[in-house]
N, C-alpha and C. Protein backbone atom coordinates (compact mmCIF):
# COMPACT_ATOMS: atom_id res chain seq x y z
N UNK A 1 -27.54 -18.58 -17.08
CA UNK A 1 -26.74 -17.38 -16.83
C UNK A 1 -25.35 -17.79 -16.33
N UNK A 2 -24.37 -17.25 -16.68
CA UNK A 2 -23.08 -17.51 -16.61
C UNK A 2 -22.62 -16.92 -14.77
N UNK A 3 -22.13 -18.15 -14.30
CA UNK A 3 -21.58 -17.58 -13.09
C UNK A 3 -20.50 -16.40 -13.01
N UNK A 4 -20.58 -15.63 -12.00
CA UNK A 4 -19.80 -14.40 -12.16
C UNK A 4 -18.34 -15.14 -11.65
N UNK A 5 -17.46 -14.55 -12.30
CA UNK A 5 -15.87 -14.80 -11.82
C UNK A 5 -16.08 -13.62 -10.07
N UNK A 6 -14.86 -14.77 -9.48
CA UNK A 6 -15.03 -14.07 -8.34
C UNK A 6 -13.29 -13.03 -9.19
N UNK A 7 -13.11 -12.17 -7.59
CA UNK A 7 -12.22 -11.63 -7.68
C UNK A 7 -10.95 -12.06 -8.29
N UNK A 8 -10.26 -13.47 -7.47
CA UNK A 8 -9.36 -13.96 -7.53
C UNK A 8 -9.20 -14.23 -9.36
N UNK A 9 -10.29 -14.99 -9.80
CA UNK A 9 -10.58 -15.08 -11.31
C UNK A 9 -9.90 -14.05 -12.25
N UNK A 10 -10.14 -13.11 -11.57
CA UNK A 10 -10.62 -11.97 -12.66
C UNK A 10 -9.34 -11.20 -12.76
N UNK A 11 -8.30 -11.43 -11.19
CA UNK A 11 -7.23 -11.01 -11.23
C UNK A 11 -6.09 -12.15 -12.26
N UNK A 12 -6.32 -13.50 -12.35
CA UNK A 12 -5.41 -14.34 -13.08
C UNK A 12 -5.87 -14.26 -14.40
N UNK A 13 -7.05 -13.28 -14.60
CA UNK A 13 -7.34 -13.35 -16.21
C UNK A 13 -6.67 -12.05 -17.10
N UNK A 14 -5.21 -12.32 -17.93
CA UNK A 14 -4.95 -11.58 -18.44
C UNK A 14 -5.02 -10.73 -19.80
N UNK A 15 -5.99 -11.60 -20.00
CA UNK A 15 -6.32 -10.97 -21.57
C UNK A 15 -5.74 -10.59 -21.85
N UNK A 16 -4.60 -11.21 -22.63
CA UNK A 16 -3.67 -11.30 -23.54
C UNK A 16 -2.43 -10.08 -23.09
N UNK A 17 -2.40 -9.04 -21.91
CA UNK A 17 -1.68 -8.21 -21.25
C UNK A 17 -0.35 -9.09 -21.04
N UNK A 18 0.76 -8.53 -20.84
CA UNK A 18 0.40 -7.13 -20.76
C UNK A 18 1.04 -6.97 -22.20
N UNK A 19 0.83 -5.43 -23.00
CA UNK A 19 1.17 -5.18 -23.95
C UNK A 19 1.65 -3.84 -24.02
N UNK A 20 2.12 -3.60 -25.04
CA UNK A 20 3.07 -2.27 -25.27
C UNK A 20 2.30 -1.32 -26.36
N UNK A 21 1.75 -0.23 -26.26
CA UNK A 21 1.27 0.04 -27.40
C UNK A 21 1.97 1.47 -27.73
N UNK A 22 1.91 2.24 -29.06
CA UNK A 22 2.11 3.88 -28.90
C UNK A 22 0.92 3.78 -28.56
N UNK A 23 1.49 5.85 -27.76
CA UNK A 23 0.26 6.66 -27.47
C UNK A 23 -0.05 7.50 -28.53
N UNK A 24 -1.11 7.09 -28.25
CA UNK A 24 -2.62 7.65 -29.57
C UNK A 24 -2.37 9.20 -29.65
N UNK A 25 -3.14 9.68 -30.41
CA UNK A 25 -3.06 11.24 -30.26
C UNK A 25 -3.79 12.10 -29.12
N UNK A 26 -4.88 11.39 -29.23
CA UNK A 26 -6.40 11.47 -27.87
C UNK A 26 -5.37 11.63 -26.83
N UNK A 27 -4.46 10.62 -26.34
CA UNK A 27 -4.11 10.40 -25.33
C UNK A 27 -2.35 11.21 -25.20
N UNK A 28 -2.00 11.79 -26.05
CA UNK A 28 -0.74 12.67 -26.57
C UNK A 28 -0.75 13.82 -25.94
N UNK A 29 -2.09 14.41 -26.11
CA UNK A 29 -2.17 15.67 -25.01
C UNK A 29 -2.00 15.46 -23.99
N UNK A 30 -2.26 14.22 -22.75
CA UNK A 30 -1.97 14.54 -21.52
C UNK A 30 -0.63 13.81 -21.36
N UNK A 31 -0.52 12.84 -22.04
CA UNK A 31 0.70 12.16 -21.87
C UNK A 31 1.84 11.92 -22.22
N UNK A 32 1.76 12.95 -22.97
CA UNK A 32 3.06 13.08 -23.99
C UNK A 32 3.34 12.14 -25.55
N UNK A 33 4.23 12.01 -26.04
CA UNK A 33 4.33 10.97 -27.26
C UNK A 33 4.93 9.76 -26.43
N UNK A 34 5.39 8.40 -27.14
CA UNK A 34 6.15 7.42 -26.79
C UNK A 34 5.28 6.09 -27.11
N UNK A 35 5.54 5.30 -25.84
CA UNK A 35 4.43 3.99 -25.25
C UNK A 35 4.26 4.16 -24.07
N UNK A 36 3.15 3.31 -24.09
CA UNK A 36 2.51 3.14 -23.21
C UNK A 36 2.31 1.61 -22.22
N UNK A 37 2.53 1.01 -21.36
CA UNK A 37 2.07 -0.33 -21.13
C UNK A 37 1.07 -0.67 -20.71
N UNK A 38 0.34 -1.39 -21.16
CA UNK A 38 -1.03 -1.94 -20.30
C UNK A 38 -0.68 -3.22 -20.04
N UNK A 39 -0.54 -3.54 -18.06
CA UNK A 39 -0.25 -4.50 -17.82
C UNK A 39 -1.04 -5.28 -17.62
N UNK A 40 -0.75 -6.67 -17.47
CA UNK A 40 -1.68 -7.76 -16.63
C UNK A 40 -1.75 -7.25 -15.67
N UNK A 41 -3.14 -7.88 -14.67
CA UNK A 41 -3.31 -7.42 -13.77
C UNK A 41 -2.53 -8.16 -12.37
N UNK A 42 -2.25 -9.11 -12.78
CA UNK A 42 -1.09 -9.84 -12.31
C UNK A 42 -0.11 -9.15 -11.73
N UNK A 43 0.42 -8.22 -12.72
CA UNK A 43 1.70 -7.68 -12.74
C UNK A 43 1.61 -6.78 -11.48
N UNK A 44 0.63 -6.22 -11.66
CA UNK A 44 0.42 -4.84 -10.40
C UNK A 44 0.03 -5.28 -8.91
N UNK A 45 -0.78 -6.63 -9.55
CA UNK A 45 -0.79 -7.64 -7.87
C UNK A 45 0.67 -7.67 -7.09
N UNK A 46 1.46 -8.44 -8.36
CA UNK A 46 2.91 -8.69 -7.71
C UNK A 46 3.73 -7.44 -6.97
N UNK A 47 3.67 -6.20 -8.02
CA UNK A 47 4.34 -4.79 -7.42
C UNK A 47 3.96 -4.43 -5.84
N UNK A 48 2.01 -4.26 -6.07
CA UNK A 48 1.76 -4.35 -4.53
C UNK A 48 2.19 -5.15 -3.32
N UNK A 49 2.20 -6.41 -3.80
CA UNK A 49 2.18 -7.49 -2.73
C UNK A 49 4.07 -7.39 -2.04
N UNK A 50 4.73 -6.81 -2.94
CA UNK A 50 6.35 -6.66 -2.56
C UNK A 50 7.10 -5.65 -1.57
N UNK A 51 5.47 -4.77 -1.29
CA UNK A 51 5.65 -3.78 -0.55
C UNK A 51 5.46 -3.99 0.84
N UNK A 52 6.67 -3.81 1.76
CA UNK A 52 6.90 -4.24 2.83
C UNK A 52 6.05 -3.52 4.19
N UNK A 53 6.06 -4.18 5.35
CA UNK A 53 4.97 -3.69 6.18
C UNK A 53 6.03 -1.85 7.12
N UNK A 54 5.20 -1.43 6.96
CA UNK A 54 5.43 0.14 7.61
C UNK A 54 6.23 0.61 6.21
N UNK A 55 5.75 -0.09 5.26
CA UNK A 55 6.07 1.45 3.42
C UNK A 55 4.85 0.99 2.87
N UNK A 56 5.13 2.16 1.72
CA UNK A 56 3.94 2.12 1.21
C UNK A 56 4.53 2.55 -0.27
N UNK A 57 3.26 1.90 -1.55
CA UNK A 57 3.71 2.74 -2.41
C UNK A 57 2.03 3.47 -3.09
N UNK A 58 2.49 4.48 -3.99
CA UNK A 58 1.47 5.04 -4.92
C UNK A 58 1.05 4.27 -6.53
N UNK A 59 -0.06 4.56 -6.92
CA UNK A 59 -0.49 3.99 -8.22
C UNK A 59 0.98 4.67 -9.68
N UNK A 60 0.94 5.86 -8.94
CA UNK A 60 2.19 6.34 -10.08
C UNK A 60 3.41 5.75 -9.62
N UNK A 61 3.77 5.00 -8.44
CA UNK A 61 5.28 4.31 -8.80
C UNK A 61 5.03 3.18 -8.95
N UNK A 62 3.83 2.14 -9.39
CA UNK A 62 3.94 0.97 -9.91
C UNK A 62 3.54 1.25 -11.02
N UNK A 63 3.08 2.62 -11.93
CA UNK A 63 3.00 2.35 -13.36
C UNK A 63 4.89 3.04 -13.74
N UNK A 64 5.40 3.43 -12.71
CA UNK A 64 6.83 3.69 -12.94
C UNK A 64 7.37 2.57 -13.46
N UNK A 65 7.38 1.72 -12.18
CA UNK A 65 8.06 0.27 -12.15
C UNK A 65 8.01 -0.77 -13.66
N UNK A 66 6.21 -0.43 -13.92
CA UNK A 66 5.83 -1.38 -15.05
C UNK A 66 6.39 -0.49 -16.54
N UNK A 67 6.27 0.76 -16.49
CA UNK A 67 6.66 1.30 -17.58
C UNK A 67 8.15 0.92 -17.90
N UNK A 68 9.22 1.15 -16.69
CA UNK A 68 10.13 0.16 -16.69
C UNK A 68 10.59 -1.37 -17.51
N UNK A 69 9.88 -1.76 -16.22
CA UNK A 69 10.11 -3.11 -16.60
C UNK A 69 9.77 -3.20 -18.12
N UNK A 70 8.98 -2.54 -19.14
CA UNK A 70 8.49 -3.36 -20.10
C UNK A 70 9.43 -1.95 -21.48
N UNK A 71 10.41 -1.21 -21.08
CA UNK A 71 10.41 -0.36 -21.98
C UNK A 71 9.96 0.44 -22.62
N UNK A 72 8.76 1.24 -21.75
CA UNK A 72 7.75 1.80 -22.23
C UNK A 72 8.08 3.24 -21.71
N UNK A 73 7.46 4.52 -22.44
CA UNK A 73 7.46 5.63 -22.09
C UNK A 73 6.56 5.86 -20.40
N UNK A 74 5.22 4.86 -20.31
CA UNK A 74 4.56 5.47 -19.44
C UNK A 74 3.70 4.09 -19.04
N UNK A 75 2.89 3.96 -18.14
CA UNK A 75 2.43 3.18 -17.47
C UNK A 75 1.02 3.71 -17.61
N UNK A 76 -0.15 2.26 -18.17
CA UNK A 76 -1.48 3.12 -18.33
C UNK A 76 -1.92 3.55 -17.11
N UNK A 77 -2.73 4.42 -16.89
CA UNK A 77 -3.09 5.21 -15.78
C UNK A 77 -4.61 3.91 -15.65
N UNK A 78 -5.32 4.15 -16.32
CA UNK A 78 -6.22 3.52 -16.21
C UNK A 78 -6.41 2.05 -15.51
N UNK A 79 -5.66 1.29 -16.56
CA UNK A 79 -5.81 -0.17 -16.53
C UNK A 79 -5.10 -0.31 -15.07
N UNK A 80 -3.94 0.48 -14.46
CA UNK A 80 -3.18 0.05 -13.37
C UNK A 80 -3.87 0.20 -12.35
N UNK A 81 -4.81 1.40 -12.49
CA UNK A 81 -5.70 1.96 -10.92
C UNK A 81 -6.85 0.77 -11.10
N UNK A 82 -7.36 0.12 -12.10
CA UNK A 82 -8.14 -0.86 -12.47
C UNK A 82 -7.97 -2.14 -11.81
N UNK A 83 -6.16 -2.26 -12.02
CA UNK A 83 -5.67 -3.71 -11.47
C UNK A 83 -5.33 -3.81 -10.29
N UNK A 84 -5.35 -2.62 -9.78
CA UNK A 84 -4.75 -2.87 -8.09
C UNK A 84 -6.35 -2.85 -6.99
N UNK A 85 -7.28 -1.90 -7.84
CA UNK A 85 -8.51 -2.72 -7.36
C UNK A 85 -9.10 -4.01 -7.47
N UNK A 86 -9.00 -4.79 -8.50
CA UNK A 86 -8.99 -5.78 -8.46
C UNK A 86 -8.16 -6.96 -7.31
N UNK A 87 -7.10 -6.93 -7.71
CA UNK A 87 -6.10 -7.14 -6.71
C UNK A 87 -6.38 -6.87 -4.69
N UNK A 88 -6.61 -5.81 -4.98
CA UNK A 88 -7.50 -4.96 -3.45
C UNK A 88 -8.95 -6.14 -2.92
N UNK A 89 -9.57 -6.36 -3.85
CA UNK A 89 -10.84 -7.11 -3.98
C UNK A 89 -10.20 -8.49 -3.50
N UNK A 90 -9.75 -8.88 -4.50
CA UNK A 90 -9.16 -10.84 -4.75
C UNK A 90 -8.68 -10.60 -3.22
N UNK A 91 -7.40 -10.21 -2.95
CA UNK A 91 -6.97 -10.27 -1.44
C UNK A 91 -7.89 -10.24 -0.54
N UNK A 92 -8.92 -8.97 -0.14
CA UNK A 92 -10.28 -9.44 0.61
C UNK A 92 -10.50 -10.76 0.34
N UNK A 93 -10.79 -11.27 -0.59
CA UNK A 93 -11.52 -12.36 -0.79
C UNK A 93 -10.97 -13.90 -0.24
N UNK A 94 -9.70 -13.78 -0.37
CA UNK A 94 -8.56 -14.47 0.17
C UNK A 94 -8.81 -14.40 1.31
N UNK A 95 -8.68 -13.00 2.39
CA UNK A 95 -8.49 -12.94 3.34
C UNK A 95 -9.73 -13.47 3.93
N UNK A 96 -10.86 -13.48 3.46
CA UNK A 96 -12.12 -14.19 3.89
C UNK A 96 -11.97 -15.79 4.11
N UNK A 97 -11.24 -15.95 2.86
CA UNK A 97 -11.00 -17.32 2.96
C UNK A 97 -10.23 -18.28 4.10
N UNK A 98 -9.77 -17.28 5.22
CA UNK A 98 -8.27 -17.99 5.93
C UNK A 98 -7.37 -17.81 5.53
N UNK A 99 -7.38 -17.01 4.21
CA UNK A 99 -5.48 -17.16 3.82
C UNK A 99 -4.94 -15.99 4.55
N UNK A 100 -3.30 -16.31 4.82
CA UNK A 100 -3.19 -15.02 5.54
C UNK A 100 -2.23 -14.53 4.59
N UNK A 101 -0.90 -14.62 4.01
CA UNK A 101 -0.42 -14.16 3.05
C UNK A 101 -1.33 -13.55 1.98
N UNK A 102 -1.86 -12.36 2.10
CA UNK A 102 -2.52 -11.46 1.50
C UNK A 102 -1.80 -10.84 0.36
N UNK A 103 -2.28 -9.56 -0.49
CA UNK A 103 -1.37 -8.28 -1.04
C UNK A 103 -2.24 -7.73 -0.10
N UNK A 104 -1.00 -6.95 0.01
CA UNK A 104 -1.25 -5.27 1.75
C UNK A 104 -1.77 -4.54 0.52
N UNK A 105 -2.75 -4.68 0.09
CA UNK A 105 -3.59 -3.81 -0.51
C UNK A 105 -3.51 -2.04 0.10
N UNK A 106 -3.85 -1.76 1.16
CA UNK A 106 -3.78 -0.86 1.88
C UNK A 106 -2.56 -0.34 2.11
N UNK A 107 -1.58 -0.63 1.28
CA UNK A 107 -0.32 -0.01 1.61
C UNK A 107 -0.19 0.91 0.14
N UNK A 108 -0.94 0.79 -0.95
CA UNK A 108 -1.26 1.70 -1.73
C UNK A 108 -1.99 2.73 -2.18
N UNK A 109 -1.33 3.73 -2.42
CA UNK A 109 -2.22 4.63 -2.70
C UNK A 109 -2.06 5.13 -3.58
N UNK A 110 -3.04 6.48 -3.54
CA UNK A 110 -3.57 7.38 -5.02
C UNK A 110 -2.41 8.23 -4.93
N UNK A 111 -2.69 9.27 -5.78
CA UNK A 111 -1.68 10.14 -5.99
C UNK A 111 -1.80 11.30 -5.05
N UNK A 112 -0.32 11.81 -4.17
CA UNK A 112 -0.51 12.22 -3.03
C UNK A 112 -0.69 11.95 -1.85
N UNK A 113 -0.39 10.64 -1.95
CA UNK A 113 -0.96 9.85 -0.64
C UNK A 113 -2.21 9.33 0.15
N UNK A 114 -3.09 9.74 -0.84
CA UNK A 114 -4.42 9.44 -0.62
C UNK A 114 -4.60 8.07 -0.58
N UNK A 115 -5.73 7.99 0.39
CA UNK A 115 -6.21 6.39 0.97
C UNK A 115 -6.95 6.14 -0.07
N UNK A 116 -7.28 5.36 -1.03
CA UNK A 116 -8.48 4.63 -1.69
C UNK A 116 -10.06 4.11 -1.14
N UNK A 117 -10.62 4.81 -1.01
CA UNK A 117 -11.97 5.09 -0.67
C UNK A 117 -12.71 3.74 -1.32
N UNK A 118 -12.44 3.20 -2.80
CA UNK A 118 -12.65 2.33 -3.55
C UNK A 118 -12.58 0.91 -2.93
N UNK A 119 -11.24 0.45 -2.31
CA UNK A 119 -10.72 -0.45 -1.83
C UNK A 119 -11.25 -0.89 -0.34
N UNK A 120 -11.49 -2.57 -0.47
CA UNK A 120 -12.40 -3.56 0.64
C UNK A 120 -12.48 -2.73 1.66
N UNK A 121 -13.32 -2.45 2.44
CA UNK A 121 -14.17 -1.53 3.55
C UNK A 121 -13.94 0.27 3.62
N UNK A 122 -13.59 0.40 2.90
CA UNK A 122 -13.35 1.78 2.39
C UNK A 122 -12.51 2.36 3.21
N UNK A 123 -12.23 3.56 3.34
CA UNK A 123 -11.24 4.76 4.07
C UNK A 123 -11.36 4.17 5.49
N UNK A 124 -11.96 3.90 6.10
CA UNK A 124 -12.04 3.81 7.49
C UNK A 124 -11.39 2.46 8.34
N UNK A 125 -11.42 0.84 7.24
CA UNK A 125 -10.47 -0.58 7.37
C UNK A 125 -9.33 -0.05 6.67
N UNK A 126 -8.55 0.88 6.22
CA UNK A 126 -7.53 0.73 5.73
C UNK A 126 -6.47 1.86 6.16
N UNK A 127 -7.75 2.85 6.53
CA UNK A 127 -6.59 3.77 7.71
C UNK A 127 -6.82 3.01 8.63
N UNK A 128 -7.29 2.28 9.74
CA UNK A 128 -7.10 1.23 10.64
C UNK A 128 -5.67 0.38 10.71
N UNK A 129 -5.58 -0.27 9.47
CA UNK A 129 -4.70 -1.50 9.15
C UNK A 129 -3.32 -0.37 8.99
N UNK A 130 -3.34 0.57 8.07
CA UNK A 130 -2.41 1.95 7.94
C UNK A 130 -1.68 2.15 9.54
N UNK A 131 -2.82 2.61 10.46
CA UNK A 131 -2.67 3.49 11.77
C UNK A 131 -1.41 2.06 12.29
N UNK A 132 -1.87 0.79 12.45
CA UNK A 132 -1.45 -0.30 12.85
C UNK A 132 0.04 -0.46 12.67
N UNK A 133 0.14 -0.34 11.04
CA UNK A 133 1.57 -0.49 10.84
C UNK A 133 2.47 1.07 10.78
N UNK A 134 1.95 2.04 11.92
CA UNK A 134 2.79 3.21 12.17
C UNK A 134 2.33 4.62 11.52
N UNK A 135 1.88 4.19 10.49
CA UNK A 135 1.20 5.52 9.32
C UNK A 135 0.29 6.87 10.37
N UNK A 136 0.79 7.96 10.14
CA UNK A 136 -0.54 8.86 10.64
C UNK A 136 -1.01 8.95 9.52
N UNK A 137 -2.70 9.15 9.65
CA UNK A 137 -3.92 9.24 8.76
C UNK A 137 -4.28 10.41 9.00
N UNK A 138 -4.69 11.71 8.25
CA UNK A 138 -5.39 12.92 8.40
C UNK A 138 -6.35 13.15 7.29
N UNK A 139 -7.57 13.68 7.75
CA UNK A 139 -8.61 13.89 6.94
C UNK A 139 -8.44 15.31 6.57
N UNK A 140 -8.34 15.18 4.80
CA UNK A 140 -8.20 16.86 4.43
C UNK A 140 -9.35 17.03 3.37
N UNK A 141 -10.06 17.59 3.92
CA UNK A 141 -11.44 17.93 2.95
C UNK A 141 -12.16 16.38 3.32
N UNK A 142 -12.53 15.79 1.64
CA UNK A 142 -13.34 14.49 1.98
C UNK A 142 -11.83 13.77 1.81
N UNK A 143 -10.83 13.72 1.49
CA UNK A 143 -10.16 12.42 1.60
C UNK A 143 -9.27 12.84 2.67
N UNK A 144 -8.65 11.04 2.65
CA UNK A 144 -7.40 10.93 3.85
C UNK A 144 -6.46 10.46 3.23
N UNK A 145 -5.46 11.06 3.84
CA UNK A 145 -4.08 11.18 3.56
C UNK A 145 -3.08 10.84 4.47
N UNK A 146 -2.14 9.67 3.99
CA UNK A 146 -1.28 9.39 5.00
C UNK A 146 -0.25 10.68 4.73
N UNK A 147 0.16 11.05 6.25
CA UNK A 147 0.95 12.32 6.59
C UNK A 147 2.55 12.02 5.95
N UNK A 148 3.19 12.26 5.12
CA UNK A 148 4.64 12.20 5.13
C UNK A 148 4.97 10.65 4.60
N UNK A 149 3.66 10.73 3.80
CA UNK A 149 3.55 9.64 3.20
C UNK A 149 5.01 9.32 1.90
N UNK A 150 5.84 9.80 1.66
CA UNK A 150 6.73 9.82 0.91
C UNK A 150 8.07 9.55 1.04
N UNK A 151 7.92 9.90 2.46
CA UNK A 151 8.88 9.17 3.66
C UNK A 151 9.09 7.79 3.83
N UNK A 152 8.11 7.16 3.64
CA UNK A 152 7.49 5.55 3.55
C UNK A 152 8.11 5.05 2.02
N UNK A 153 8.08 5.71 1.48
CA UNK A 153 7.84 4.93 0.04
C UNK A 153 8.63 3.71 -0.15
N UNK A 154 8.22 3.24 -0.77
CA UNK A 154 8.69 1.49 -0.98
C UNK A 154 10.27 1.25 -2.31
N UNK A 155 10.90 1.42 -2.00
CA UNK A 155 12.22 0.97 -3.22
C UNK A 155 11.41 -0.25 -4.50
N UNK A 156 11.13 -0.05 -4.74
CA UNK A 156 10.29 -0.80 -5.81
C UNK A 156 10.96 -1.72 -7.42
């Protein structure tokens, strides 16, 4: 049986990313016409990791950044919320290791400011690490939300 790639692995494996594709028709209804980028996961490591301590950014301004950078109409939604968990993971894994130059994983979020529930110890280590570097955290319904979270945002 094939050993499992750890995190770190899985984040330097780019399968052949990132690439530019049009958007399909399937995908025309929500997203309009143009391209699309599907990045390495690399790429979205790097966006996160640039984000400085007391900002923060969202999954929609690093598929901004990447749609950018690559000439594209739009940034995949998918593959990016895909790669920054990954990324989220590998850094835990790092950080297990002794390393301390991490990606502030926890300085990203969902859309709206929402904490990632998904990401190494869930809502509760990352509003912690959040609360630390200045952020208020409020619970609205089941998720949390950094307050004025937009205020923060990262120049990217």
């Amino acid at each position: 049986m094939p050993k499992k790639k750890s995190w770190s692995e899985k984040l330097k494996d780019s399968k052949g990313l990132p690439k530019v594709e049009r958007i399909t028709d399937k995908m025309s209804k929500r997203w309009g016409t143009g391209t699309v980028v599907i990045p390495a996961p690399m790429e979205v490591d790097e966006i996160m990791r640039r984000v400085p301590e007391g900002k923060l950014i969202t999954i929609n301004e690093i598929r901004l950044a990447l749609a950018k950078r690559h000439g594209a109409t739009i940034g995949c939604p998918m593959t990016t919320g895909i790669f920054a968990w990954i990324a989220a993971n590998a850094a835990e894994e790092q950080r297990q290791k002794g390393e301390k130059e991490i990606t502030p994983y926890w300085r990203t979020l969902k859309t709206g400011g929402v904490i990632n529930p998904k990401y190494p110890g869930g809502v509760e280590a990352q509003k912690k690490l959040l609360e630390k570097e200045g952020q208020r955290v409020v619970q609205k319904g089941k998720k949390y939300v950094v307050v004025d979270y937009e205020k923060s945002l990262a120049k990217i």
